[in-house]
N, C-alpha and C. Protein backbone atom coordinates (compact mmCIF):
# COMPACT_ATOMS: atom_id res chain seq x y z
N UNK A 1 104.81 83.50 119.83
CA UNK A 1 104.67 84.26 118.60
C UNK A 1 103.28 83.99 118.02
N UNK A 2 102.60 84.75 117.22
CA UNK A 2 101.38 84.66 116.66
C UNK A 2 101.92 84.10 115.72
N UNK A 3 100.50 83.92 114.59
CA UNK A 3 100.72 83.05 113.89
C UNK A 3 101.34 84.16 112.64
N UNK A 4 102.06 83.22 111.60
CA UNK A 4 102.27 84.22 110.51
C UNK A 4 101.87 84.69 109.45
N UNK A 5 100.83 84.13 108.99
CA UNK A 5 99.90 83.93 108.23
C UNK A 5 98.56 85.13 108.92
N UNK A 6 98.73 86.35 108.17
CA UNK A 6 97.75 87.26 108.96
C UNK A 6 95.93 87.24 108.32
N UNK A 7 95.60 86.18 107.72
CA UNK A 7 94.76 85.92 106.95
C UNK A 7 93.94 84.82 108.25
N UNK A 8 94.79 83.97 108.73
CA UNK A 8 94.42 82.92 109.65
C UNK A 8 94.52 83.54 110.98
N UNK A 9 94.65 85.17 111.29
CA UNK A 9 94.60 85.86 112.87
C UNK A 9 93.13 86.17 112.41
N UNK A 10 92.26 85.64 113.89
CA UNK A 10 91.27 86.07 113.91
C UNK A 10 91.13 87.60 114.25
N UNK A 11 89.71 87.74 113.78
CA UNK A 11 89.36 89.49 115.03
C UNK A 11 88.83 89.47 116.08
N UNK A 12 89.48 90.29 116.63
CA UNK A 12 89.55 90.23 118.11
C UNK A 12 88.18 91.58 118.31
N UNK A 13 87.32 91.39 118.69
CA UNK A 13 86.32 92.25 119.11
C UNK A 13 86.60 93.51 120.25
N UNK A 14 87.19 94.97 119.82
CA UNK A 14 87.86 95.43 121.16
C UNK A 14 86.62 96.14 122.14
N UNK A 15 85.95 96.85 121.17
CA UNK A 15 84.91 97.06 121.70
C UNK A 15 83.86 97.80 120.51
N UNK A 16 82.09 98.20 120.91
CA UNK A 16 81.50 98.23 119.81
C UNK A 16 81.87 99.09 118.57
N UNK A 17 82.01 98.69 117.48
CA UNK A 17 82.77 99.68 116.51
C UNK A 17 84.12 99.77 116.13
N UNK A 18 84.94 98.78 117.19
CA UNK A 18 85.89 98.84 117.18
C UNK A 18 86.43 97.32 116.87
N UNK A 19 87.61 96.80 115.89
CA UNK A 19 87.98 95.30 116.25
C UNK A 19 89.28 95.55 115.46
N UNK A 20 89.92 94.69 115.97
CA UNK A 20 91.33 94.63 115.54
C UNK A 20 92.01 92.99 115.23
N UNK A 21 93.27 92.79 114.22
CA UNK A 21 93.91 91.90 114.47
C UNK A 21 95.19 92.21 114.51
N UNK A 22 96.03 91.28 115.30
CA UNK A 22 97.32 91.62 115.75
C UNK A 22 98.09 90.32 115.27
N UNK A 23 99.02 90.94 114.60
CA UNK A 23 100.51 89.70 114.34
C UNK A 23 101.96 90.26 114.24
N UNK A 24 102.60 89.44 114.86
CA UNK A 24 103.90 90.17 115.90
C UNK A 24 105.06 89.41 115.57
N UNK A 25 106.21 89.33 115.82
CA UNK A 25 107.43 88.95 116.17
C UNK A 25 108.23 89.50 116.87
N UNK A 26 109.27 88.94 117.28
CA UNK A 26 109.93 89.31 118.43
C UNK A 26 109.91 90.85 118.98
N UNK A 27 110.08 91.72 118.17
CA UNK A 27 110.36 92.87 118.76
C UNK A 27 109.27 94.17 117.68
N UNK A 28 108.29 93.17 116.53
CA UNK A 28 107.87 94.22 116.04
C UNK A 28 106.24 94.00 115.91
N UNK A 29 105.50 94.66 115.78
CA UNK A 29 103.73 94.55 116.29
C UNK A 29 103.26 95.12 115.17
N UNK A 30 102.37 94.23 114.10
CA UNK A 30 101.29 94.85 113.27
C UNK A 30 99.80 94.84 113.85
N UNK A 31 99.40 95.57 113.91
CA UNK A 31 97.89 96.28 114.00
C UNK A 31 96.72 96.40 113.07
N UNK A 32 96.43 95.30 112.49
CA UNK A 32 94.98 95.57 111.59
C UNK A 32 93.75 96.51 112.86
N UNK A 33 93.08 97.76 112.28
CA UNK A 33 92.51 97.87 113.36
C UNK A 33 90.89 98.57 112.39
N UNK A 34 89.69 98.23 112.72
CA UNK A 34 88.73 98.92 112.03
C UNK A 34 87.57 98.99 112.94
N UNK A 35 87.41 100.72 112.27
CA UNK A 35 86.47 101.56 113.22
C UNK A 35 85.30 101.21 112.15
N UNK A 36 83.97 101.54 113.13
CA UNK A 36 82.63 100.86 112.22
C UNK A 36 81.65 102.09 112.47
N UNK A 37 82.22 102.91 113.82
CA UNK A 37 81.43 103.51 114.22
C UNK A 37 81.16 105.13 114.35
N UNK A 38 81.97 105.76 112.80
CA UNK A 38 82.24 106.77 112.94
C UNK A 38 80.68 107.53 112.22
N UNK A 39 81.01 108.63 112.24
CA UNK A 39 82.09 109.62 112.24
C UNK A 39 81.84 109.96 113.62
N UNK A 40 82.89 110.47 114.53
CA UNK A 40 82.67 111.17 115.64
C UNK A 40 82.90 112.45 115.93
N UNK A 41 81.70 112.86 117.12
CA UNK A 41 81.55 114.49 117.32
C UNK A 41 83.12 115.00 117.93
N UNK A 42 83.73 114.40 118.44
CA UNK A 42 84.99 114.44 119.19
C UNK A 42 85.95 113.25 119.34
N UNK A 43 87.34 113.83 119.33
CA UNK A 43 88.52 112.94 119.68
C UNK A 43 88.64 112.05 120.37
N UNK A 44 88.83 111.27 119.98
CA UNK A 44 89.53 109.68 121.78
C UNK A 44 90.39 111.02 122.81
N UNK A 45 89.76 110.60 123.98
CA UNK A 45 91.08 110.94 124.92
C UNK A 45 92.77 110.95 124.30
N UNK A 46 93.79 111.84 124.58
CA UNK A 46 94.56 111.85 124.62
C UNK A 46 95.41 110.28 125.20
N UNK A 47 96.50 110.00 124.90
CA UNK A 47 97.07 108.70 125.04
C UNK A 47 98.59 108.84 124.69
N UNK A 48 99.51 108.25 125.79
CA UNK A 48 101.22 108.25 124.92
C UNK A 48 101.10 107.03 125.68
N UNK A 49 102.19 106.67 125.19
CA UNK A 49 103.27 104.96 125.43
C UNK A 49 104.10 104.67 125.08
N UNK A 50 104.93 103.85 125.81
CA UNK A 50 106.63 104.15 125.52
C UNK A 50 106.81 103.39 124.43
N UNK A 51 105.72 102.87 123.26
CA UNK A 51 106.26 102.39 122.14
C UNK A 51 106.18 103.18 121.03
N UNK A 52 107.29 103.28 120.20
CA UNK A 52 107.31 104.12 118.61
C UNK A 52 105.99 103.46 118.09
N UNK A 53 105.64 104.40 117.31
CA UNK A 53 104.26 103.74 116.39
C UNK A 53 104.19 104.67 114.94
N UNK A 54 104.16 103.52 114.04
CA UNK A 54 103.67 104.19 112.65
C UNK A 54 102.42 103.60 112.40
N UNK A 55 101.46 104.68 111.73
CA UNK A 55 99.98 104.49 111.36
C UNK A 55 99.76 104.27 109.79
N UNK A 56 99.21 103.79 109.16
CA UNK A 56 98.87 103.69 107.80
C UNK A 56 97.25 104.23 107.56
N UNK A 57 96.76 104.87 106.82
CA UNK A 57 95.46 105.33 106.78
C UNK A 57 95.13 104.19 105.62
N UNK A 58 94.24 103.42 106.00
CA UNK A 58 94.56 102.06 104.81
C UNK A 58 92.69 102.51 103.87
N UNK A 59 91.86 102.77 104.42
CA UNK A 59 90.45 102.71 104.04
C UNK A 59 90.10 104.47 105.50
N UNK A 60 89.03 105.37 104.30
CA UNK A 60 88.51 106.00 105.75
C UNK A 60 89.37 107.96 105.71
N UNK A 61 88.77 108.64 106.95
CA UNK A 61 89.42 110.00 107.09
C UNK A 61 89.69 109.95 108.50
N UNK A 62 90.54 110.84 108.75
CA UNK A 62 90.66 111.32 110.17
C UNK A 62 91.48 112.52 110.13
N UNK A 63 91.32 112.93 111.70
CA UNK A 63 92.22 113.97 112.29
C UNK A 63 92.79 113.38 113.36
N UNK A 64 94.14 113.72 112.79
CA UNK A 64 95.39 113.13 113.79
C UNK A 64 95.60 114.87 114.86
N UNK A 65 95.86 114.12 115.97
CA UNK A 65 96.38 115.37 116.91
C UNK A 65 97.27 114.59 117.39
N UNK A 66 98.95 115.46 117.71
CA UNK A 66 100.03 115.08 118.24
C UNK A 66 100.14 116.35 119.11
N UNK A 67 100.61 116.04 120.22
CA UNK A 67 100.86 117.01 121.22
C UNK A 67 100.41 117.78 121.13
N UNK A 68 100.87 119.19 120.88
CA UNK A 68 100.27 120.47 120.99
C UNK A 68 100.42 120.98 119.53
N UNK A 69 100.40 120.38 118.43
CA UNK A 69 100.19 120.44 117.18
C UNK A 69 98.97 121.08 116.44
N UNK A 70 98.98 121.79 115.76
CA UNK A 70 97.51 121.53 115.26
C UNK A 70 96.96 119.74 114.53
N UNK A 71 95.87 119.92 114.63
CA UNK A 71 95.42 118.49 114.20
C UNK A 71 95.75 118.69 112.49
N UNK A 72 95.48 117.38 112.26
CA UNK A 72 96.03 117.10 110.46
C UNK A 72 94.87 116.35 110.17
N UNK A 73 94.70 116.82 108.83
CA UNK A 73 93.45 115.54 108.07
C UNK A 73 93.72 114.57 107.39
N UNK A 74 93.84 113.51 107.57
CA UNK A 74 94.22 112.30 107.00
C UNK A 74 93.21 111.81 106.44
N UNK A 75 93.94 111.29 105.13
CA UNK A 75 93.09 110.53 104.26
C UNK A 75 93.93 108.87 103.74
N UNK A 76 93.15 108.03 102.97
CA UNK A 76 93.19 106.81 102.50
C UNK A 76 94.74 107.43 101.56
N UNK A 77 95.74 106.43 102.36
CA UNK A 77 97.01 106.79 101.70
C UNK A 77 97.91 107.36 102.64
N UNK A 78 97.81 108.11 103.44
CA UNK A 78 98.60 108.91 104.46
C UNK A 78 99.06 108.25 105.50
N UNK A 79 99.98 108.32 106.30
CA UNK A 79 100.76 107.79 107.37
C UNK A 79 101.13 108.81 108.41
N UNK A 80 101.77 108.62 109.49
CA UNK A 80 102.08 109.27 110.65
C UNK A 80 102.92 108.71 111.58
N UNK A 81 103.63 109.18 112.17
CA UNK A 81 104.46 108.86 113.24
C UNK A 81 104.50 108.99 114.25
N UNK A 82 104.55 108.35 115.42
CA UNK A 82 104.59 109.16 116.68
C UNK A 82 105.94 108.10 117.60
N UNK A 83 106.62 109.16 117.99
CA UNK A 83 107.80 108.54 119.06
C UNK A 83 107.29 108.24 120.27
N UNK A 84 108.16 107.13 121.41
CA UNK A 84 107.79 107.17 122.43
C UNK A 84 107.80 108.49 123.25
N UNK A 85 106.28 107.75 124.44
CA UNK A 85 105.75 108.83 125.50
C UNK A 85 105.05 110.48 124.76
N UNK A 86 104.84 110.63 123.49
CA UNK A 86 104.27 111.61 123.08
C UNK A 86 102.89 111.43 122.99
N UNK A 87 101.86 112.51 123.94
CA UNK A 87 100.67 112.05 123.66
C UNK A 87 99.67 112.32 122.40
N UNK A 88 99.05 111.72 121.69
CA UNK A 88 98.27 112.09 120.36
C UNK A 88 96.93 111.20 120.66
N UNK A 89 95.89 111.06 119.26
CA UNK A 89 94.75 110.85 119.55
C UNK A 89 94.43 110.61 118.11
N UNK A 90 93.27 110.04 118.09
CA UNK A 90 92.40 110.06 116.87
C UNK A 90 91.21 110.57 116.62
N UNK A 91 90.27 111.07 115.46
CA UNK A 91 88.54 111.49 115.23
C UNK A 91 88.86 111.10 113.60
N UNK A 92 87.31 110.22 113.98
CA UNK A 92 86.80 109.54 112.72
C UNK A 92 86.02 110.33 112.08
N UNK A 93 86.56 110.51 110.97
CA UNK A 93 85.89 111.64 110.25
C UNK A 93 84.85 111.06 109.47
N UNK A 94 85.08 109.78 109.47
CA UNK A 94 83.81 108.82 107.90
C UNK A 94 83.29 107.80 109.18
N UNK A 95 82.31 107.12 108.66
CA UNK A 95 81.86 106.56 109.30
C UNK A 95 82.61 105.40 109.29
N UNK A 96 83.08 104.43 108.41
CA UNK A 96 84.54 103.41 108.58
C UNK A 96 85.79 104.07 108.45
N UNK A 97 86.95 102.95 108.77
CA UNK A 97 88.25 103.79 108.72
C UNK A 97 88.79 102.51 108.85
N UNK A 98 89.99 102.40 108.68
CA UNK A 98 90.85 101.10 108.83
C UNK A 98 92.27 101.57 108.43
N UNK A 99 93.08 101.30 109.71
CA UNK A 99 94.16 102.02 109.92
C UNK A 99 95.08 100.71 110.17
N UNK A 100 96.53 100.34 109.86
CA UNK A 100 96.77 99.76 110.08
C UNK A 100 98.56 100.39 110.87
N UNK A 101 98.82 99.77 112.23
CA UNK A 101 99.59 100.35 113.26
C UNK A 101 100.56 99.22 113.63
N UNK A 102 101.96 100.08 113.35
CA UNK A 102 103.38 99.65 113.62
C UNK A 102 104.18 99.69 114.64
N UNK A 103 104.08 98.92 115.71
CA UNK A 103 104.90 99.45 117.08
C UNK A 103 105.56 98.24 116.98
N UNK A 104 106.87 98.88 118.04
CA UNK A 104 108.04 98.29 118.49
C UNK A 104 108.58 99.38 119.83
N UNK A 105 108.70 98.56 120.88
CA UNK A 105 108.33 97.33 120.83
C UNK A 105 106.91 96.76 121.06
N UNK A 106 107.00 95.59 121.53
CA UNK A 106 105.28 94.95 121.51
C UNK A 106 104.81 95.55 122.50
N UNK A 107 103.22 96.00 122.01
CA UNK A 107 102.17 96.22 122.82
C UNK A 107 102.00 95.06 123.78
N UNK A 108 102.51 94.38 124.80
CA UNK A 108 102.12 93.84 125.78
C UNK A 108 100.40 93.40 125.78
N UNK A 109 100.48 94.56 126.26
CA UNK A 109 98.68 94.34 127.28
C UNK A 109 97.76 94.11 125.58
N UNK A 110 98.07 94.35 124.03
CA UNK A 110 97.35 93.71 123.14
C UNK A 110 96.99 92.61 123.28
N UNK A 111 98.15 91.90 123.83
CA UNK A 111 98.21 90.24 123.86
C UNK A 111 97.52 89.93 124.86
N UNK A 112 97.02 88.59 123.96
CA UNK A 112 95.82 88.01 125.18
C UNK A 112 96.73 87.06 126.44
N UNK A 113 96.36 86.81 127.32
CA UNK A 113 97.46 85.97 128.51
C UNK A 113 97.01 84.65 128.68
């Protein structure tokens, strides 16, 4: 188990622009995650996984795309859902953003080995 105290999880560097911290229990996964490097001309690749996930728009804008949806504009305050295996995506509309992400079960491959 991580630690519980999400003040004492370091950040994990995911890549440039990107860093996250993660604190978990048995069956449920929080996601501190902040983008540095927006705004972008285009979407992340498409992505599903067999874990439920809720998003929090905590700081920041975006456009959420879920399947074959039209995209949505999210702002500081807004949330989203996505069930398992549905593919969706993100675009940083501001240049920061800080989203914070709810899965169950655990992201596995987050965790370091």
């Amino acid at each position: 188990m991580s630690t519980l105290l999400f003040d004492k999880t370091p950040w994990e560097v995911v890549k440039k622009g990107l860093k996250r911290k993660i604190i978990y229990t048995g069956n449920l996964m929080n996601v501190l995650i902040e983008f540095s490097d927006g705004p972008w001309d285009h979407p992340e690749p498409y992505h599903s996984h067999p874990h439920e996930q809720t998003s929090y728009i905590a700081e920041g804008e975006i456009l959420f795309f879920y399947d074959d949806e039209k995209e949505q504009h999210l702002r500081k305050g807004d949330m989203f859902a996505v069930p398992s295996g549905i593919k969706h995506t993100i675009q940083l509309l501001t240049r920061e953003a800080r989203l914070v992400d709810s899965f169950t079960p655990l992201r596995e491959e987050f965790l370091k080995k």
